[in-house]
C-alpha atoms as a PDB file:
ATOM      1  CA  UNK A   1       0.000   0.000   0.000  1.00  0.00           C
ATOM      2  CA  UNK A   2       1.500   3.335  -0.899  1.00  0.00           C
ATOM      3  CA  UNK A   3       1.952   6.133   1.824  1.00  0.00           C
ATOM      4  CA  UNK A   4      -0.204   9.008   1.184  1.00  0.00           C
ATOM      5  CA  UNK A   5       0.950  11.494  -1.810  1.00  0.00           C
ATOM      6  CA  UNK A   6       1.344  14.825  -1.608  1.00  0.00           C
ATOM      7  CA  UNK A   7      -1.323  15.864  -3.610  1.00  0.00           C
ATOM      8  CA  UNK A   8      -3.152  14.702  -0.569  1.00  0.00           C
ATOM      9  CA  UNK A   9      -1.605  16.938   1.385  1.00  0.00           C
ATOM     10  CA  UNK A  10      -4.178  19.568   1.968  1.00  0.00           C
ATOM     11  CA  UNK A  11      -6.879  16.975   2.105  1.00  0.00           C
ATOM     12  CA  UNK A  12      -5.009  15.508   5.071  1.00  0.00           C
ATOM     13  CA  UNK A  13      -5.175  18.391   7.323  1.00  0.00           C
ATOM     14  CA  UNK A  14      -8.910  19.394   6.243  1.00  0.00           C
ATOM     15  CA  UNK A  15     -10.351  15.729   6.512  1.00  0.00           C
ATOM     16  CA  UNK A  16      -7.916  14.006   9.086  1.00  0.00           C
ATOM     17  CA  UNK A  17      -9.314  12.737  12.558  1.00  0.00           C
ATOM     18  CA  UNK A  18      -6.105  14.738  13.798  1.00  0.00           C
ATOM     19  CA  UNK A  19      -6.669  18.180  12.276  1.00  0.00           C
ATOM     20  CA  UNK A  20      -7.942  19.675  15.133  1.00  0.00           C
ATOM     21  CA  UNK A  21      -4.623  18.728  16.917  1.00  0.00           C
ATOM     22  CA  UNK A  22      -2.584  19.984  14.628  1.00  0.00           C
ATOM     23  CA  UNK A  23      -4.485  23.440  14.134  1.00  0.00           C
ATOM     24  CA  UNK A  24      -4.339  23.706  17.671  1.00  0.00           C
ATOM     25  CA  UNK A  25      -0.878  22.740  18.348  1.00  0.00           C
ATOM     26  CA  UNK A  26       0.255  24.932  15.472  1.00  0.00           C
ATOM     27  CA  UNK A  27       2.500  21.985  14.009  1.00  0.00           C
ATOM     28  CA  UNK A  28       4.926  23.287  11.245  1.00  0.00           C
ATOM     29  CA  UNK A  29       5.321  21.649   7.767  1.00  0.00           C
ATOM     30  CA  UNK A  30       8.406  19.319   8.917  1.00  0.00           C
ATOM     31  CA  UNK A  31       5.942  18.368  11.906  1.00  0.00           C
ATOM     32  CA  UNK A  32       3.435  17.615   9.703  1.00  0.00           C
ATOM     33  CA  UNK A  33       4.908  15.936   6.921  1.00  0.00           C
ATOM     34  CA  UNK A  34       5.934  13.419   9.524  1.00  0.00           C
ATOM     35  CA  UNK A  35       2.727  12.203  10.721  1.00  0.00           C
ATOM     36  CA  UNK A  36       1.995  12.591   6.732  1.00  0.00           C
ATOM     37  CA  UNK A  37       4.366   9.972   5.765  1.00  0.00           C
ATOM     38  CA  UNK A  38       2.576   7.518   8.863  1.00  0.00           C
ATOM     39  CA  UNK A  39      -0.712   7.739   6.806  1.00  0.00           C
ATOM     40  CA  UNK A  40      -1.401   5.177   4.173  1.00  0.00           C
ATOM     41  CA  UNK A  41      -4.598   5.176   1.941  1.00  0.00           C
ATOM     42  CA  UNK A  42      -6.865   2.042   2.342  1.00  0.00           C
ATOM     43  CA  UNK A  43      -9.614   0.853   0.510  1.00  0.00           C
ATOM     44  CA  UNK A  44     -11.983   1.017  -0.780  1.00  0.00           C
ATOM     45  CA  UNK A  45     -14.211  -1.656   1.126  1.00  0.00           C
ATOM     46  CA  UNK A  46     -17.110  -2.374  -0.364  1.00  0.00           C
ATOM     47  CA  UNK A  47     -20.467  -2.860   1.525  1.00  0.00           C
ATOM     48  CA  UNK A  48     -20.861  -5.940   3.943  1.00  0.00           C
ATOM     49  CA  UNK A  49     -17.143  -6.162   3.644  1.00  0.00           C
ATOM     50  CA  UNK A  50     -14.498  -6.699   6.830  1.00  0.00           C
ATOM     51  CA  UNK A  51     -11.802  -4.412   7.518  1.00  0.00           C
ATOM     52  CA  UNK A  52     -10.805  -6.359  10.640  1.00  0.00           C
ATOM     53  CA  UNK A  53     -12.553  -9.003  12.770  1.00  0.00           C
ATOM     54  CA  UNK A  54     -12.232  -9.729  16.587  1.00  0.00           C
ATOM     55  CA  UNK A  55      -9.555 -11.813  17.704  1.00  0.00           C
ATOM     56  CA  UNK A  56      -6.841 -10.070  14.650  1.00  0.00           C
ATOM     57  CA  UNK A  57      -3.661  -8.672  15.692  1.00  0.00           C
ATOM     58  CA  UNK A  58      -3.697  -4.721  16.175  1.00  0.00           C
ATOM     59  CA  UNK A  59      -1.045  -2.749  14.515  1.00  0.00           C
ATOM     60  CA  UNK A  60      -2.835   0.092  13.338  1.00  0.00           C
ATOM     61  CA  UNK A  61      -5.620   2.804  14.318  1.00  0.00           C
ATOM     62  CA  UNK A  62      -7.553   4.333  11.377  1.00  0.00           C
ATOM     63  CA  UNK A  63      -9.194   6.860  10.714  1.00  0.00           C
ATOM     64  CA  UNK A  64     -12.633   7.028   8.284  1.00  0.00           C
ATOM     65  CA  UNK A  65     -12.074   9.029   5.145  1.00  0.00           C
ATOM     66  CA  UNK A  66     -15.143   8.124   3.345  1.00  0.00           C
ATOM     67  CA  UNK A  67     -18.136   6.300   4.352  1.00  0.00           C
ATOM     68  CA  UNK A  68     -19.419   4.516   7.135  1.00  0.00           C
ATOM     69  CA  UNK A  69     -17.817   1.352   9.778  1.00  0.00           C
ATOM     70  CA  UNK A  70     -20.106  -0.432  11.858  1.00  0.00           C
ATOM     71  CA  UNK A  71     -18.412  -2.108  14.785  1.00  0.00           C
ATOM     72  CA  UNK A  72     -20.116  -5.323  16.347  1.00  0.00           C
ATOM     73  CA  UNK A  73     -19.228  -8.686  18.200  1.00  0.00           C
ATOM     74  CA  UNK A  74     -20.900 -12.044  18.150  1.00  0.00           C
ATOM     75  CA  UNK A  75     -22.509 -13.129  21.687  1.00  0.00           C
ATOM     76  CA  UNK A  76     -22.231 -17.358  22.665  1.00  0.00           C
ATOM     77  CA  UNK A  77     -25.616 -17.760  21.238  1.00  0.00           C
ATOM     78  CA  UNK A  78     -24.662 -16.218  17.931  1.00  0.00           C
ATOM     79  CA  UNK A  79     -26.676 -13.095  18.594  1.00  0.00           C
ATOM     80  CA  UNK A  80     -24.771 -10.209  16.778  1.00  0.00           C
ATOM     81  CA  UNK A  81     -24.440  -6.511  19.172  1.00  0.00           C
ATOM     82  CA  UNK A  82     -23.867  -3.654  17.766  1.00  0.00           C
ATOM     83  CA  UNK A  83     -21.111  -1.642  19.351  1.00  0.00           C
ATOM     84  CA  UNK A  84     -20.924   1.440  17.335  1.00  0.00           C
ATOM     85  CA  UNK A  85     -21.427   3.611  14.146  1.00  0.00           C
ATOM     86  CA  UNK A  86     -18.173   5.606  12.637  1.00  0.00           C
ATOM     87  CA  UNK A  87     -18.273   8.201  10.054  1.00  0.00           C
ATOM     88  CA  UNK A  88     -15.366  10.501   8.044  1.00  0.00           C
ATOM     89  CA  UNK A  89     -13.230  11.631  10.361  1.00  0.00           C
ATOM     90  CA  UNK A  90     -13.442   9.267  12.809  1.00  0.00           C
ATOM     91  CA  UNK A  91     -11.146   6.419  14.370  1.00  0.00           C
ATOM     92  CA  UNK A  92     -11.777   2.676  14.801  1.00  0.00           C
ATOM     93  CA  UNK A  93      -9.232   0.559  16.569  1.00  0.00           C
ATOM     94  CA  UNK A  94      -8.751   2.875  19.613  1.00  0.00           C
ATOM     95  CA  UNK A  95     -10.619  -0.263  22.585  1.00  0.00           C
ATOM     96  CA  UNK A  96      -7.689  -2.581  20.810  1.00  0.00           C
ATOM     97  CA  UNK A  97      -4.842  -0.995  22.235  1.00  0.00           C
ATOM     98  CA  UNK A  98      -4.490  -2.432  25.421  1.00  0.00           C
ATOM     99  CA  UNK A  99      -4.932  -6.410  24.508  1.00  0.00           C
ATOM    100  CA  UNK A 100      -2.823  -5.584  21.342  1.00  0.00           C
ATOM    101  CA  UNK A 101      -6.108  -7.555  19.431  1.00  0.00           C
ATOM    102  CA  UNK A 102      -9.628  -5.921  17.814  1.00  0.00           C
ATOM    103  CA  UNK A 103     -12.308  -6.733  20.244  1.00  0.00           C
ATOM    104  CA  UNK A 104     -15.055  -6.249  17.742  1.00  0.00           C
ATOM    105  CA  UNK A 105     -15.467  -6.794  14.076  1.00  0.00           C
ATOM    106  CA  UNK A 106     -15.399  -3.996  11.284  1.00  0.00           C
ATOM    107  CA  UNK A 107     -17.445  -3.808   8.445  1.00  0.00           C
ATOM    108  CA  UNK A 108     -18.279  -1.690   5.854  1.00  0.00           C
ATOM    109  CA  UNK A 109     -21.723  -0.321   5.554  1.00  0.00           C
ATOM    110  CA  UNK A 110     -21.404   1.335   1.716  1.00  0.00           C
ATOM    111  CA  UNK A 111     -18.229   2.173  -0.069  1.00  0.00           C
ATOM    112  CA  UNK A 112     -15.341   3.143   2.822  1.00  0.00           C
ATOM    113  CA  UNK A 113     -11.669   4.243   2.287  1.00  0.00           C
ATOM    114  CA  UNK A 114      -9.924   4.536   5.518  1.00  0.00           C
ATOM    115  CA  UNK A 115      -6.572   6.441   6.628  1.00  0.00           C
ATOM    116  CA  UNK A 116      -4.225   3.754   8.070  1.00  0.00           C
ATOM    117  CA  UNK A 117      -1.654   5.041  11.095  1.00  0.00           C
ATOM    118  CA  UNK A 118       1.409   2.227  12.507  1.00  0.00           C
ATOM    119  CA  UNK A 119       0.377   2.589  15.954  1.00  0.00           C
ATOM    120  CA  UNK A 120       3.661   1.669  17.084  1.00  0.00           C
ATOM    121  CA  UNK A 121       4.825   4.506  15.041  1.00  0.00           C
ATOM    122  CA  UNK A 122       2.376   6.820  15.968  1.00  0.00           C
ATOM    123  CA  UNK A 123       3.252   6.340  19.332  1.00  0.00           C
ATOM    124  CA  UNK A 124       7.064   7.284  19.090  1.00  0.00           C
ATOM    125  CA  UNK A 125       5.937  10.075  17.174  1.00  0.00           C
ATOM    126  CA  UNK A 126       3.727  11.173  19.814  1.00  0.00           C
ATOM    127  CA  UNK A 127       6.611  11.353  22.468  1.00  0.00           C
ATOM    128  CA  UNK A 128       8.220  14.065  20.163  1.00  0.00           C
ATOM    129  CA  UNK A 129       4.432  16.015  19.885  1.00  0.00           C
ATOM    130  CA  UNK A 130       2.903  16.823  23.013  1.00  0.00           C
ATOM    131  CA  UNK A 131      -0.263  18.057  20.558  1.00  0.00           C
ATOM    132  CA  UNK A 132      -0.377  14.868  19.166  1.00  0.00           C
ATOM    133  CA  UNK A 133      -0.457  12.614  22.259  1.00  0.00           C
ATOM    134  CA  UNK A 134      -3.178  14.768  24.234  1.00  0.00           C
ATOM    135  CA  UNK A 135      -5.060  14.314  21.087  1.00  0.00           C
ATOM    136  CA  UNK A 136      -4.574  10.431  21.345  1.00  0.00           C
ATOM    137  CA  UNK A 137      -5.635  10.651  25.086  1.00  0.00           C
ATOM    138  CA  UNK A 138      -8.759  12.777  23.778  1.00  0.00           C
ATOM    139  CA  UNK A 139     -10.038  10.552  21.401  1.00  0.00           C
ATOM    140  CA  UNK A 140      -9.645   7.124  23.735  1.00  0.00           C
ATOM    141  CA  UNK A 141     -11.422   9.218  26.347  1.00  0.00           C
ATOM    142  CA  UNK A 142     -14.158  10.269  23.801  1.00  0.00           C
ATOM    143  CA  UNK A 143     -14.500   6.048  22.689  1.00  0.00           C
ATOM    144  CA  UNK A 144     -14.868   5.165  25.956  1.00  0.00           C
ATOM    145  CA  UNK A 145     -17.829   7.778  26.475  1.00  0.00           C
ATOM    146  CA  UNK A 146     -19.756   6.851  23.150  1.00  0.00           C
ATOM    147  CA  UNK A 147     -19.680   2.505  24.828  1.00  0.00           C
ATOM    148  CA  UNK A 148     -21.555   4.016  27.751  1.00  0.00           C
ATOM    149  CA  UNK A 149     -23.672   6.338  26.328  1.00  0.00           C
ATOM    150  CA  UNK A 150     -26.765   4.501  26.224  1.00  0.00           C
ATOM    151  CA  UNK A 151     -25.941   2.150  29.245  1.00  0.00           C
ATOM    152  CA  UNK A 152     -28.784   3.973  31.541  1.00  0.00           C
ATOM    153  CA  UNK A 153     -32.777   3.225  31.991  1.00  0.00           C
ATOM    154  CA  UNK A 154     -34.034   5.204  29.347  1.00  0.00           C
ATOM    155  CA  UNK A 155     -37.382   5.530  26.716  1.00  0.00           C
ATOM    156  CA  UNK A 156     -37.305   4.348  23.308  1.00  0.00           C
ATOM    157  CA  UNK A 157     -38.108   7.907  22.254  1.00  0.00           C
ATOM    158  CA  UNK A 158     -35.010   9.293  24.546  1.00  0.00           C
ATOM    159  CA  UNK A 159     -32.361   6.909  22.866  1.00  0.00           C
ATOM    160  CA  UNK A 160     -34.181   7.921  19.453  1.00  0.00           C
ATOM    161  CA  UNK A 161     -33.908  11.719  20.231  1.00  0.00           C
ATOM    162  CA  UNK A 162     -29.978  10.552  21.658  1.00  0.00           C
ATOM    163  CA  UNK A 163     -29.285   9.116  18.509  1.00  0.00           C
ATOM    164  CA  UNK A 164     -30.273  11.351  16.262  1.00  0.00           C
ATOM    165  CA  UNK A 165     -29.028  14.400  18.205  1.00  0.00           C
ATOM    166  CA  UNK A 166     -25.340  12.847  18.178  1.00  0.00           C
ATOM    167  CA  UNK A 167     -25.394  11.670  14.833  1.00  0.00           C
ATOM    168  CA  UNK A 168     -26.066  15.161  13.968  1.00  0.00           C
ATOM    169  CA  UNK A 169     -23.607  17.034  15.979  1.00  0.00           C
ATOM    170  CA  UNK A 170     -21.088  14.141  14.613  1.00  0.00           C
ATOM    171  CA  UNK A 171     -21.985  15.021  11.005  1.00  0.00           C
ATOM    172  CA  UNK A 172     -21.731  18.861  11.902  1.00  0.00           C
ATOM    173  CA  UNK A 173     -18.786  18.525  13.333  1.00  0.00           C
ATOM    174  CA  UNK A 174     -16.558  17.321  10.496  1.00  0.00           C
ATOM    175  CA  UNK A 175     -18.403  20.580   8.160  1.00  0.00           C
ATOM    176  CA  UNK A 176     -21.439  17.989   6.849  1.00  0.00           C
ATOM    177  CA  UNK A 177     -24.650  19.415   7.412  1.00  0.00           C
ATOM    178  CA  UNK A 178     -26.273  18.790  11.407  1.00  0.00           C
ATOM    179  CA  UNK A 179     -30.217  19.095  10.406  1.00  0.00           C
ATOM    180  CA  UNK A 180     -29.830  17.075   6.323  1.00  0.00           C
ATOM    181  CA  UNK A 181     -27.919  13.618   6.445  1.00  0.00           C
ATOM    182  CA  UNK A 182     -28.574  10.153   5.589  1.00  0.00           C
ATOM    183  CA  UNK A 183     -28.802   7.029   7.630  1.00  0.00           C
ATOM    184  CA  UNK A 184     -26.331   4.725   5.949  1.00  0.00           C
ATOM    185  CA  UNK A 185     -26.978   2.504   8.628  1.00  0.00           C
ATOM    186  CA  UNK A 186     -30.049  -0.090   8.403  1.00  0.00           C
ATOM    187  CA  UNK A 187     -33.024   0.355  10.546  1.00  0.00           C
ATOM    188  CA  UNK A 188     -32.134  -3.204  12.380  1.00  0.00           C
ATOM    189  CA  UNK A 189     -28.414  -2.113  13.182  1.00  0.00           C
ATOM    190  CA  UNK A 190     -29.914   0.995  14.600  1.00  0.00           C
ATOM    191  CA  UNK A 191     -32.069  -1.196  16.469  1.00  0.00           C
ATOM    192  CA  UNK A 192     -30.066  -3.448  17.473  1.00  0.00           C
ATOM    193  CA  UNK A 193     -27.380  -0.414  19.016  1.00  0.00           C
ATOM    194  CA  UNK A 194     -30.002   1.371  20.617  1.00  0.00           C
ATOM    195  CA  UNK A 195     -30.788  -2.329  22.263  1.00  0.00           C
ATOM    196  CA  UNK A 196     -34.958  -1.765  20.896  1.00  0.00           C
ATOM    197  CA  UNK A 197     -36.673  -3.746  18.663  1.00  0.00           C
ATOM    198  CA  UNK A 198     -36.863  -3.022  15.055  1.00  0.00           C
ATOM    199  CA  UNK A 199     -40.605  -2.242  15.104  1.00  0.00           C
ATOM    200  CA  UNK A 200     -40.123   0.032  17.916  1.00  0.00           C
ATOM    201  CA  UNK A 201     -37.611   1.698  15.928  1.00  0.00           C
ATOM    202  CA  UNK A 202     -39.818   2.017  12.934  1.00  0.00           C
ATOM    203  CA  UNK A 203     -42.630   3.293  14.843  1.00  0.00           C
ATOM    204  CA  UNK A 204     -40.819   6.103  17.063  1.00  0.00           C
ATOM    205  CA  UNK A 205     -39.448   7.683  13.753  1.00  0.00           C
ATOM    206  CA  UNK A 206     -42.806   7.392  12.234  1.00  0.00           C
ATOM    207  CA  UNK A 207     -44.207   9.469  15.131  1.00  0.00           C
ATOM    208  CA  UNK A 208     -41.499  11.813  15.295  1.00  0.00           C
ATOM    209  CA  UNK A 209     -42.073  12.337  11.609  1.00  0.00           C
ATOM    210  CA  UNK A 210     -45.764  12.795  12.643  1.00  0.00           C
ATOM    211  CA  UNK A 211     -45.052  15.431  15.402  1.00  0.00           C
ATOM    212  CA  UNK A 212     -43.293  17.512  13.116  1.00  0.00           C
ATOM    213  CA  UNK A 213     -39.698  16.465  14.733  1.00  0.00           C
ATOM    214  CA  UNK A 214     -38.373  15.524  11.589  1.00  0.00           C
ATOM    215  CA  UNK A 215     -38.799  14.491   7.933  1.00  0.00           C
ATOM    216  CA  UNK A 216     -37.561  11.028   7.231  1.00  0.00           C
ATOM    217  CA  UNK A 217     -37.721   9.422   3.323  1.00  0.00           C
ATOM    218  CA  UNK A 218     -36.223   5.923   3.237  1.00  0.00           C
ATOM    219  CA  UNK A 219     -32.272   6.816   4.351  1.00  0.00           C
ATOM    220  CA  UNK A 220     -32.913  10.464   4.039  1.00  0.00           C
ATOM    221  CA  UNK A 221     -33.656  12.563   7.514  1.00  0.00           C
ATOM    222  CA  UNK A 222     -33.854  16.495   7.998  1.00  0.00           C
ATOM    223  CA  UNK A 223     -34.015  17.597  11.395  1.00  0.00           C
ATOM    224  CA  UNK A 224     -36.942  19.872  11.746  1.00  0.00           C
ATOM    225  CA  UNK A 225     -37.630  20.436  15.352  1.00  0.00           C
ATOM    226  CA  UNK A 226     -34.187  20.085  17.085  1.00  0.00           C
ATOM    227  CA  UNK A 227     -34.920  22.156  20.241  1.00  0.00           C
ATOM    228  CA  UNK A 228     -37.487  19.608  21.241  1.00  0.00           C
ATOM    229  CA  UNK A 229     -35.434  16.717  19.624  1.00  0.00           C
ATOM    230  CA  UNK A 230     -32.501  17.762  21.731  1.00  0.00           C
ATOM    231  CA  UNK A 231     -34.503  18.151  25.210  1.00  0.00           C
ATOM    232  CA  UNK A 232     -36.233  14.590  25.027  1.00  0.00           C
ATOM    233  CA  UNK A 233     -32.028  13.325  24.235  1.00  0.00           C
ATOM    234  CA  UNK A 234     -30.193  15.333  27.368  1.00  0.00           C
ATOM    235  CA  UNK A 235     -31.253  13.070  29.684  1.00  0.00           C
ATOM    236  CA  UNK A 236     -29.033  10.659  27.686  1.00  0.00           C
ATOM    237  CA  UNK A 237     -26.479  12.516  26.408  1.00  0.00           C
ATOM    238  CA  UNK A 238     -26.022  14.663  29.640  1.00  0.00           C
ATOM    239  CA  UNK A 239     -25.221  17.936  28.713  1.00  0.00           C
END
């Protein structure tokens, strides 16, 4: 696999699940170019396809650069749990670095290209970038948050309203648009995360779309009602 080229360069910094380290560390080019030279383009996966399964040895943390990851594990009765939902920007791997081996499976939910980092690599890198390791320390803090998130006794249309609201402010976040995006996930995985039953699924976006919360169209949501969307999800997502 080739490292990244440098016609990349500026799509690095703009799309990278680092950026905001860099930016705010105020790296210089020589700084950059070496965690540049760590990255190597992956993909692209198509749908339904692995990019790692449990058990396989961990060598590297990436981050999404195009598409969507769902993360799940396989219970003793063959039951499959959905762990987690990752779009651009953001990094799988991070819950494998302390057994040195993925805990959860990958897969690809429509076409995903990924940016591949050596962890070992990473990590010496880190020592030399103060920016870089708080950043590290950030985003394992932030993974171990998003596992617990819906741990708690709450509705159906709470961890709807949750869902939704984080989604959103995920999408927002890395300059998509908060209130238009698509569910590339299907309505069972959803489901299944939110630990609800599919119908219950189907029917609390059918009367949110009733209410006037939102407008949903197979895949396709817009947020119309967010201040009441995001006080029935606080109570989840604490804030």
């Amino acid at each position: 696999m080739p490292p990244a080229d440098d016609e990349d360069a500026v799509k690095f910094c703009s799309t990278c699940a680092f950026s905001s380290a860099c930016l705010s560390q105020g790296f210089d080019k020589s700084q950059l170019s070496e965690l540049h030279v760590l990255v190597m383009h992956v993909g692209p996966f198509a749908p339904g396809e692995h990019i790692f399964r449990e058990g396989d040895p961990f060598n590297a943390i990436a981050a999404v650069r195009a598409g969507t990851v769902k993360t799940y594990v396989v219970d003793s009765h063959g039951r499959e749990q959905v762990q987690g939902f990752f779009l651009p920007g953001e990094v799988i791997g991070l819950n494998a670095i302390h057994a040195a081996r993925y805990p959860a499976n990958a897969i690809a939910l429509d076409t995903v290209t990924l940016c591949r980092f050596s962890f070992p690599q990473m990590s010496l890198l880190a020592t030399r970038l103060p920016g870089l390791q708080q950043h590290l320390f950030r985003l394992l803090s932030h993974d171990i948050g998003k596992a617990s998130l819906l741990a708690g006794d709450f509705t159906a249309d709470e961890r709807m309203a949750a869902f939704l609201i984080a989604l959103s402010r995920r999408y927002a976040a890395r300059g998509y648009s908060g209130s238009h995006f698509n569910l590339t996930m299907a309505r069972t995985d959803i489901a299944n995360y939110l630990r609800l039953a599919s119908e219950t699924v189907s029917r609390v976006l059918r009367r949110f779309q009733d209410e006037g919360l939102l407008c949903i169209e197979r895949r396709e949501v817009q947020l119309l009602d967010r201040m009441r969307l995001e006080q029935m999800a606080r109570v989840v997502l604490r804030d």
